[in-house]
PDB file of N, CA and C in Angstrom:
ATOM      1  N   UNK A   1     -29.136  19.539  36.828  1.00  0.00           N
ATOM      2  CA  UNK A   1     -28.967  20.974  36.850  1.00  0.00           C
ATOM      3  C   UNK A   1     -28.749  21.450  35.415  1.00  0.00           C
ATOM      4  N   UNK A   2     -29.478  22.496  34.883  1.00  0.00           N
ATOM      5  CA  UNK A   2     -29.432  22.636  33.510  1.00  0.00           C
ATOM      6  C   UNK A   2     -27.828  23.214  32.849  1.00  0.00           C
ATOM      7  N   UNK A   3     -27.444  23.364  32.025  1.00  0.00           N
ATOM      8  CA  UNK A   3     -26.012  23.841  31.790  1.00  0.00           C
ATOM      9  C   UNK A   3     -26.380  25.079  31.844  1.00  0.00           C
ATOM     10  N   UNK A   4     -25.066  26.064  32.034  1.00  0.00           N
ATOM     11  CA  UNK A   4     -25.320  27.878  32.073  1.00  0.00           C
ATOM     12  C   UNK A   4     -24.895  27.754  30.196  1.00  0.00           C
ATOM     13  N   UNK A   5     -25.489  28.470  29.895  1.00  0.00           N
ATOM     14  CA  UNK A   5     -24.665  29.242  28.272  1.00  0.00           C
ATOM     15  C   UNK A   5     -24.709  30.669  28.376  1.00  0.00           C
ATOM     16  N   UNK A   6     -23.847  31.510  27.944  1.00  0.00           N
ATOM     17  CA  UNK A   6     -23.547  32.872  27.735  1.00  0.00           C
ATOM     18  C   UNK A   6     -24.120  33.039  26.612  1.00  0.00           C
ATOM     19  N   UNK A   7     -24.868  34.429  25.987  1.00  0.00           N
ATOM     20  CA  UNK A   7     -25.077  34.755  24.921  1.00  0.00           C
ATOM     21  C   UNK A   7     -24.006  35.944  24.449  1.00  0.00           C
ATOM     22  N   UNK A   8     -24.099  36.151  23.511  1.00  0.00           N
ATOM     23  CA  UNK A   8     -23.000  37.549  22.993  1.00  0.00           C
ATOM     24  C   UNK A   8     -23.528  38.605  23.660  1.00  0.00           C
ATOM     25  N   UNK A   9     -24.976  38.811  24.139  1.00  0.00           N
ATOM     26  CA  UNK A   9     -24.691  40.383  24.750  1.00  0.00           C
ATOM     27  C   UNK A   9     -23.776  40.008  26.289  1.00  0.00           C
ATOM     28  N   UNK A  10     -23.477  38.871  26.833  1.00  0.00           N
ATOM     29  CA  UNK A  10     -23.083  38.212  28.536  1.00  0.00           C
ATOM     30  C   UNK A  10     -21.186  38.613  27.976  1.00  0.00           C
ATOM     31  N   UNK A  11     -21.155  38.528  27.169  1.00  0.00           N
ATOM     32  CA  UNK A  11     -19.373  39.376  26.468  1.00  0.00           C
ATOM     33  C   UNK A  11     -19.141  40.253  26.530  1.00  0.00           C
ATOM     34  N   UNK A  12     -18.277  40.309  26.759  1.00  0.00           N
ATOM     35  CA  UNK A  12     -17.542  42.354  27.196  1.00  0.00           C
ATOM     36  C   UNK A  12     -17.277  42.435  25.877  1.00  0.00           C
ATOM     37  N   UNK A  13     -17.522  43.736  25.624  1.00  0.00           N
ATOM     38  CA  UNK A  13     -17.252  43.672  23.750  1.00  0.00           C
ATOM     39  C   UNK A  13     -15.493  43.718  23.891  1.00  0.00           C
ATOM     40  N   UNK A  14     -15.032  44.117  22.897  1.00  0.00           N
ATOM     41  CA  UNK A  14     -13.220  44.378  22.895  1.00  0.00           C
ATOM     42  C   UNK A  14     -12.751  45.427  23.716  1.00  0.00           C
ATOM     43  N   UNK A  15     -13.392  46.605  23.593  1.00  0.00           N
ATOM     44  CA  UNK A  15     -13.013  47.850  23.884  1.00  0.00           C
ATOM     45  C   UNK A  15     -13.463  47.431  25.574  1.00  0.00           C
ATOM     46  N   UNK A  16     -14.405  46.747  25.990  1.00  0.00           N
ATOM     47  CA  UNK A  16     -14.349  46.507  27.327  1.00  0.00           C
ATOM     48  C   UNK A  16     -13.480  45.705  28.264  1.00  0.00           C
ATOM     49  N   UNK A  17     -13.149  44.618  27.443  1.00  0.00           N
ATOM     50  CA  UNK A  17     -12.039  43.431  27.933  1.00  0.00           C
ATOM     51  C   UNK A  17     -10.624  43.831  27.960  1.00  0.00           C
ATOM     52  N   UNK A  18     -10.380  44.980  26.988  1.00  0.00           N
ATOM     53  CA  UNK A  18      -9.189  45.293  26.365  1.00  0.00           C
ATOM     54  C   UNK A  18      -8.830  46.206  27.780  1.00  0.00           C
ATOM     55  N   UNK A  19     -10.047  46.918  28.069  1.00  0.00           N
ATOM     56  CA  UNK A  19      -9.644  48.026  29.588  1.00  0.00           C
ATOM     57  C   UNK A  19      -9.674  47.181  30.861  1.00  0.00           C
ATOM     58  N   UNK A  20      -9.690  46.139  31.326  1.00  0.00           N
ATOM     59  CA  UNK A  20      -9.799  45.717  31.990  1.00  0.00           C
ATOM     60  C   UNK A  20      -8.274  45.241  32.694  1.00  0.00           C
ATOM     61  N   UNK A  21      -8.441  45.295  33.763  1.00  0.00           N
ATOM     62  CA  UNK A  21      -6.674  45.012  34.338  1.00  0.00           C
ATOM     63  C   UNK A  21      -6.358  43.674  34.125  1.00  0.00           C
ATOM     64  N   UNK A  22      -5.155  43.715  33.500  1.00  0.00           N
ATOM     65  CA  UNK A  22      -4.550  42.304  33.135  1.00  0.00           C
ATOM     66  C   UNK A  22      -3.920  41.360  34.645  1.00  0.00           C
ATOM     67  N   UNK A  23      -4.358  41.696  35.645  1.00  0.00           N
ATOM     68  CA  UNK A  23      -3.677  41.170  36.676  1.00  0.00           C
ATOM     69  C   UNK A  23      -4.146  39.790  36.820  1.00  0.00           C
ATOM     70  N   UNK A  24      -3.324  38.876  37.069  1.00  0.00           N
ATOM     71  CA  UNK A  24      -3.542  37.400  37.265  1.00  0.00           C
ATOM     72  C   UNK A  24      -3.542  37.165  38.709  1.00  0.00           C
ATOM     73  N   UNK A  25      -3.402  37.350  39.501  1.00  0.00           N
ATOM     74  CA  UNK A  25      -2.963  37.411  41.304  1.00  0.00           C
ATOM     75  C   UNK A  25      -1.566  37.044  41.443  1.00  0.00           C
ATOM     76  N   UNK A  26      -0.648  37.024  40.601  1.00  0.00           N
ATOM     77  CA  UNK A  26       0.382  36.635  40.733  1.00  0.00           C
ATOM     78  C   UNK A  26       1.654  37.614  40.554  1.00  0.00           C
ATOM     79  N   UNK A  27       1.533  38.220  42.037  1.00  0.00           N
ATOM     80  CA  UNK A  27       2.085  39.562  41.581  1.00  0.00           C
ATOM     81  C   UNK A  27       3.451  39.523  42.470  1.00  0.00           C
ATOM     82  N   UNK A  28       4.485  39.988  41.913  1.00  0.00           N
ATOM     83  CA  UNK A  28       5.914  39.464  42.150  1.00  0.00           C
ATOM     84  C   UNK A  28       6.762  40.099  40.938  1.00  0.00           C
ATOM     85  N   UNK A  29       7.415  41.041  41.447  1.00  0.00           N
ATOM     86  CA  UNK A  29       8.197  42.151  40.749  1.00  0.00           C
ATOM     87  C   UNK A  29       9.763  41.304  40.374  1.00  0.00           C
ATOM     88  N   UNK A  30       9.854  41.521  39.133  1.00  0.00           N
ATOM     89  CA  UNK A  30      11.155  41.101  38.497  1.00  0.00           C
ATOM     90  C   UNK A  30      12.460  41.840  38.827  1.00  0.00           C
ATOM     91  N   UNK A  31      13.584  41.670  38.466  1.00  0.00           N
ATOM     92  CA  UNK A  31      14.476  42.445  38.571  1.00  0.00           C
ATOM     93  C   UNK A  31      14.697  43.923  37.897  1.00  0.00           C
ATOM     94  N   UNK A  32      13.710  43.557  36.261  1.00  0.00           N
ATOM     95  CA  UNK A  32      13.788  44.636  35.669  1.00  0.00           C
ATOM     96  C   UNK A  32      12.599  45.982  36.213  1.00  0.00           C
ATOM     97  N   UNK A  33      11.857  45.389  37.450  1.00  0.00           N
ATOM     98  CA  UNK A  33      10.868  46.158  37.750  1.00  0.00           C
ATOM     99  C   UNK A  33       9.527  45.838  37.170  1.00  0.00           C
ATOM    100  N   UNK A  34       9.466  44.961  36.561  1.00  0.00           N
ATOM    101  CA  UNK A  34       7.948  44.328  36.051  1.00  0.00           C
ATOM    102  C   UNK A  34       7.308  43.657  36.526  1.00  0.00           C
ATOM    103  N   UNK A  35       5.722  43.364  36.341  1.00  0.00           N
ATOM    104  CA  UNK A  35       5.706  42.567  37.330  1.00  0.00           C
ATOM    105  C   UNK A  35       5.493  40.773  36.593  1.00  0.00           C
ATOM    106  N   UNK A  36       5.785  39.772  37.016  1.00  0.00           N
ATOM    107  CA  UNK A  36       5.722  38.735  36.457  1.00  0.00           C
ATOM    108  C   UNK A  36       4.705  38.039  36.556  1.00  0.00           C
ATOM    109  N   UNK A  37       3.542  38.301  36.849  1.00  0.00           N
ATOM    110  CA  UNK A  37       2.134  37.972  36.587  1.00  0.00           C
ATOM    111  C   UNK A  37       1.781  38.781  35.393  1.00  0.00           C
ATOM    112  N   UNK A  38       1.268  39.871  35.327  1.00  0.00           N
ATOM    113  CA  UNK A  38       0.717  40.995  34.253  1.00  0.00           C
ATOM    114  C   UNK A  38       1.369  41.366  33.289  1.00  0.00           C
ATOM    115  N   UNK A  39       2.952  41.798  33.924  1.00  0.00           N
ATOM    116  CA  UNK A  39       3.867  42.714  32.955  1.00  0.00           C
ATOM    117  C   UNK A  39       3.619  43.814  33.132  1.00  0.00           C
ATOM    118  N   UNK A  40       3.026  44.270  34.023  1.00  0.00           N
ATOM    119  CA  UNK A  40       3.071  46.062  34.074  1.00  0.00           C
ATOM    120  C   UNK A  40       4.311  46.229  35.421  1.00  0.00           C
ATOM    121  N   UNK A  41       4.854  47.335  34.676  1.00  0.00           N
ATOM    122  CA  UNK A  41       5.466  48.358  35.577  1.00  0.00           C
ATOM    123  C   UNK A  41       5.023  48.993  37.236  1.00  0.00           C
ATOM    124  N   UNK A  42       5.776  49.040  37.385  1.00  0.00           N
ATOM    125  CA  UNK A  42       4.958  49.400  38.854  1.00  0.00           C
ATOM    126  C   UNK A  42       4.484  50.704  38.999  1.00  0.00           C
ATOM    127  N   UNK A  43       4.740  51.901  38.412  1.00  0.00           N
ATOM    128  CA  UNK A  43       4.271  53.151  38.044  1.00  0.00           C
ATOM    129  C   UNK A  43       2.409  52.599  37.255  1.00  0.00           C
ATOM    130  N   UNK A  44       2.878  51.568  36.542  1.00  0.00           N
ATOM    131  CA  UNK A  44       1.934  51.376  35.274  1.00  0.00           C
ATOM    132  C   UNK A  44       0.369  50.676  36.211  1.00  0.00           C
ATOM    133  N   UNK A  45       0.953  50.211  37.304  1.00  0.00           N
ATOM    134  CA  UNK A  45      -0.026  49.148  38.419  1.00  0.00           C
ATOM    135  C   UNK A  45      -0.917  50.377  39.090  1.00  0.00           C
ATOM    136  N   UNK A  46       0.391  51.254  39.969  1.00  0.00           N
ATOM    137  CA  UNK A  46       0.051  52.125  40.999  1.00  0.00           C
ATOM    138  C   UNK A  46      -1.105  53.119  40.233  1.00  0.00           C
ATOM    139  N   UNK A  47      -1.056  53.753  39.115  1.00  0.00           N
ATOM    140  CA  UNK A  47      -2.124  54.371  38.535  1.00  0.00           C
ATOM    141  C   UNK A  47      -3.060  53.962  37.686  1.00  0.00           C
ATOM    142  N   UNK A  48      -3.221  53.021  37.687  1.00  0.00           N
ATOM    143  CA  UNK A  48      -4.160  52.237  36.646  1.00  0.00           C
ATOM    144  C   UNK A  48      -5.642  52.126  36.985  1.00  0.00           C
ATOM    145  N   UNK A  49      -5.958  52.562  37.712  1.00  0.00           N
ATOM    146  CA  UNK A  49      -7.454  52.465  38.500  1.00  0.00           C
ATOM    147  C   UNK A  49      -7.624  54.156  37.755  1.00  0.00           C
ATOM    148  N   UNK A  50      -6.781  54.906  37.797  1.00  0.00           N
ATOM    149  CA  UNK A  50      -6.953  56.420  37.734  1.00  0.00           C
ATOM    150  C   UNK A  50      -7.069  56.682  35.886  1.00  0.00           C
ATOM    151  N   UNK A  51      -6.664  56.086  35.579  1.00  0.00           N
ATOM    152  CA  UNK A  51      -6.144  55.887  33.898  1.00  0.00           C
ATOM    153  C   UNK A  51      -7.837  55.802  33.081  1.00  0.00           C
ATOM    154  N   UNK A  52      -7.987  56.690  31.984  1.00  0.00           N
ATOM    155  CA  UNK A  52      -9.241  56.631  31.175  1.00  0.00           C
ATOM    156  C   UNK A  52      -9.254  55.050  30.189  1.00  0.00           C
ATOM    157  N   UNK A  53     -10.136  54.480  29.955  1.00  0.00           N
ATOM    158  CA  UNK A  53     -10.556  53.091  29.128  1.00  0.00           C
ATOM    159  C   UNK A  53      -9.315  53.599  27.743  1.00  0.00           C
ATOM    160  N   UNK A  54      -8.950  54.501  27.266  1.00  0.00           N
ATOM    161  CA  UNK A  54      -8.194  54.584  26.109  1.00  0.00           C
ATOM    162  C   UNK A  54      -6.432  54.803  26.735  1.00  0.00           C
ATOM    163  N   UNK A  55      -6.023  54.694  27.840  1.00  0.00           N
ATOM    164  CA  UNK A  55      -5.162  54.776  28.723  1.00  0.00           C
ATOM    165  C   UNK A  55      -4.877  53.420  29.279  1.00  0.00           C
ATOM    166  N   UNK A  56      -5.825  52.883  29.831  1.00  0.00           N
ATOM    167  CA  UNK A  56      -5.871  51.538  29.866  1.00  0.00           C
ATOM    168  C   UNK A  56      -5.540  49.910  29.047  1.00  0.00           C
ATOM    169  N   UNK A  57      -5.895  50.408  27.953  1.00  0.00           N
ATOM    170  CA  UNK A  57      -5.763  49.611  27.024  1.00  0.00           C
ATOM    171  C   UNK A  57      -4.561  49.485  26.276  1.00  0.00           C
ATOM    172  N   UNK A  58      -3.457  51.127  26.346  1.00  0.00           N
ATOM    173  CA  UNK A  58      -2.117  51.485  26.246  1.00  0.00           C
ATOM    174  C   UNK A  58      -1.100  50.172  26.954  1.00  0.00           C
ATOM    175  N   UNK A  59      -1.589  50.487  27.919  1.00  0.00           N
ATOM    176  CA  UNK A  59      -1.213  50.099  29.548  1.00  0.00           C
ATOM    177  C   UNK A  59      -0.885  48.250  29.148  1.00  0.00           C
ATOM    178  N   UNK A  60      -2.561  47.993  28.844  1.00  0.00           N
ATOM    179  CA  UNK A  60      -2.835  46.663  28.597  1.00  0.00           C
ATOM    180  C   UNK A  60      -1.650  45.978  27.354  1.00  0.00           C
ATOM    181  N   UNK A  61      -1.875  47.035  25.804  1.00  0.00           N
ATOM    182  CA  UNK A  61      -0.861  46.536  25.306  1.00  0.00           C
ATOM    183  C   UNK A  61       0.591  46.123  25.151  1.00  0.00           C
ATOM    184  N   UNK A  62       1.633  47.047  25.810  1.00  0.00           N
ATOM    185  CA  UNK A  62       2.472  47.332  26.713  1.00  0.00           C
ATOM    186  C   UNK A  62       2.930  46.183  26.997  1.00  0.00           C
ATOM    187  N   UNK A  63       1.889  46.058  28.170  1.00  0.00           N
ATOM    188  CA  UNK A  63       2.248  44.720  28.809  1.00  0.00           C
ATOM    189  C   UNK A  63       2.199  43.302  28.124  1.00  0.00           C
ATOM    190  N   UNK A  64       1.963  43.607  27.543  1.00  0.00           N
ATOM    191  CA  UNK A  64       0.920  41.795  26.316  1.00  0.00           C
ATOM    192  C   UNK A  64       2.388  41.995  25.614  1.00  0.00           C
ATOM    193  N   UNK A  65       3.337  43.047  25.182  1.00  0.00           N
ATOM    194  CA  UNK A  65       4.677  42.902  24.913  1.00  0.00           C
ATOM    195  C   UNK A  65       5.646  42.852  25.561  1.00  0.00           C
ATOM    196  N   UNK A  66       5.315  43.204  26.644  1.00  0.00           N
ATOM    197  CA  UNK A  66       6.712  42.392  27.446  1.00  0.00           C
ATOM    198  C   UNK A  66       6.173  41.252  27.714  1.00  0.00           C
ATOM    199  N   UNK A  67       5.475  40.743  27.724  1.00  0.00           N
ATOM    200  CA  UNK A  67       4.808  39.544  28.226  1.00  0.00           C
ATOM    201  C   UNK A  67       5.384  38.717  26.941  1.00  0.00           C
ATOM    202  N   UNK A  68       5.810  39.215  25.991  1.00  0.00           N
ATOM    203  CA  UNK A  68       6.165  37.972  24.692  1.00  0.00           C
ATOM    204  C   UNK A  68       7.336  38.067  25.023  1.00  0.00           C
ATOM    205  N   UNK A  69       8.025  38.654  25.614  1.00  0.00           N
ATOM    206  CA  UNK A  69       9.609  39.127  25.331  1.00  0.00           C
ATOM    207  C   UNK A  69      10.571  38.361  27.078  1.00  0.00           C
ATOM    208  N   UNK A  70       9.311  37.769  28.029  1.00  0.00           N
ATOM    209  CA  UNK A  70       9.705  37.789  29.261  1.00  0.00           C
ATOM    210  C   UNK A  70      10.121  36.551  29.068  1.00  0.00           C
ATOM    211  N   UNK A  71      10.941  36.350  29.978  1.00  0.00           N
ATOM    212  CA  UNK A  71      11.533  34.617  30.141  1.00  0.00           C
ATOM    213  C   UNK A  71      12.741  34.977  31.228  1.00  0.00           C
ATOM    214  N   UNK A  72      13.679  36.438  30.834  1.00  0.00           N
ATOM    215  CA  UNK A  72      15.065  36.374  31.550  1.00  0.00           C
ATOM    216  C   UNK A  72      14.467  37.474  32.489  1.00  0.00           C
ATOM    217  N   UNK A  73      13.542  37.281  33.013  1.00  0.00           N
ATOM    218  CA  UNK A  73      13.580  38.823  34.182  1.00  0.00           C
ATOM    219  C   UNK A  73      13.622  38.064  35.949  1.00  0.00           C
ATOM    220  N   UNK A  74      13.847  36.974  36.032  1.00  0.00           N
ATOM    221  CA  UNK A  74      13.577  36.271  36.971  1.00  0.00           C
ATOM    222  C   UNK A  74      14.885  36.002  37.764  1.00  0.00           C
TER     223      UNK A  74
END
């Protein structure tokens, strides 16, 4: 069976990957209200489908910092 290879246009550029929901399936709300798969808020989950690609990516960063900062929310 031949191998698959991706080319660079088969890549979401940044601005596409960056909007994309950080959800892992591992969704399970912390004490502080976060969630411990993603790191989004639950306000931040519930509207995120509704949120523009430059809203999204807010959203996305956000979370990528609590996500460095998580360890005691459990």
């Amino acid at each position: 069976m031949p191998e698959s290879t991706s080319s660079p246009a088969d890549d979401p550029s940044p601005s596409e990957s960056e909007s994309e929901s950080p959800c892992i399936n591992v969704c399970a709300i912390g004490i502080s209200g976060v969630c411990l798969g993603c790191h989004r808020t639950l306000d931040e989950i519930a509207v995120y489908s509704q949120l523009t690609s430059d809203q999204r990516r807010a959203v996305n960063l956000r979370a990528i910092e609590r996500g460095k900062c998580d360890g005691s929310d459990t």
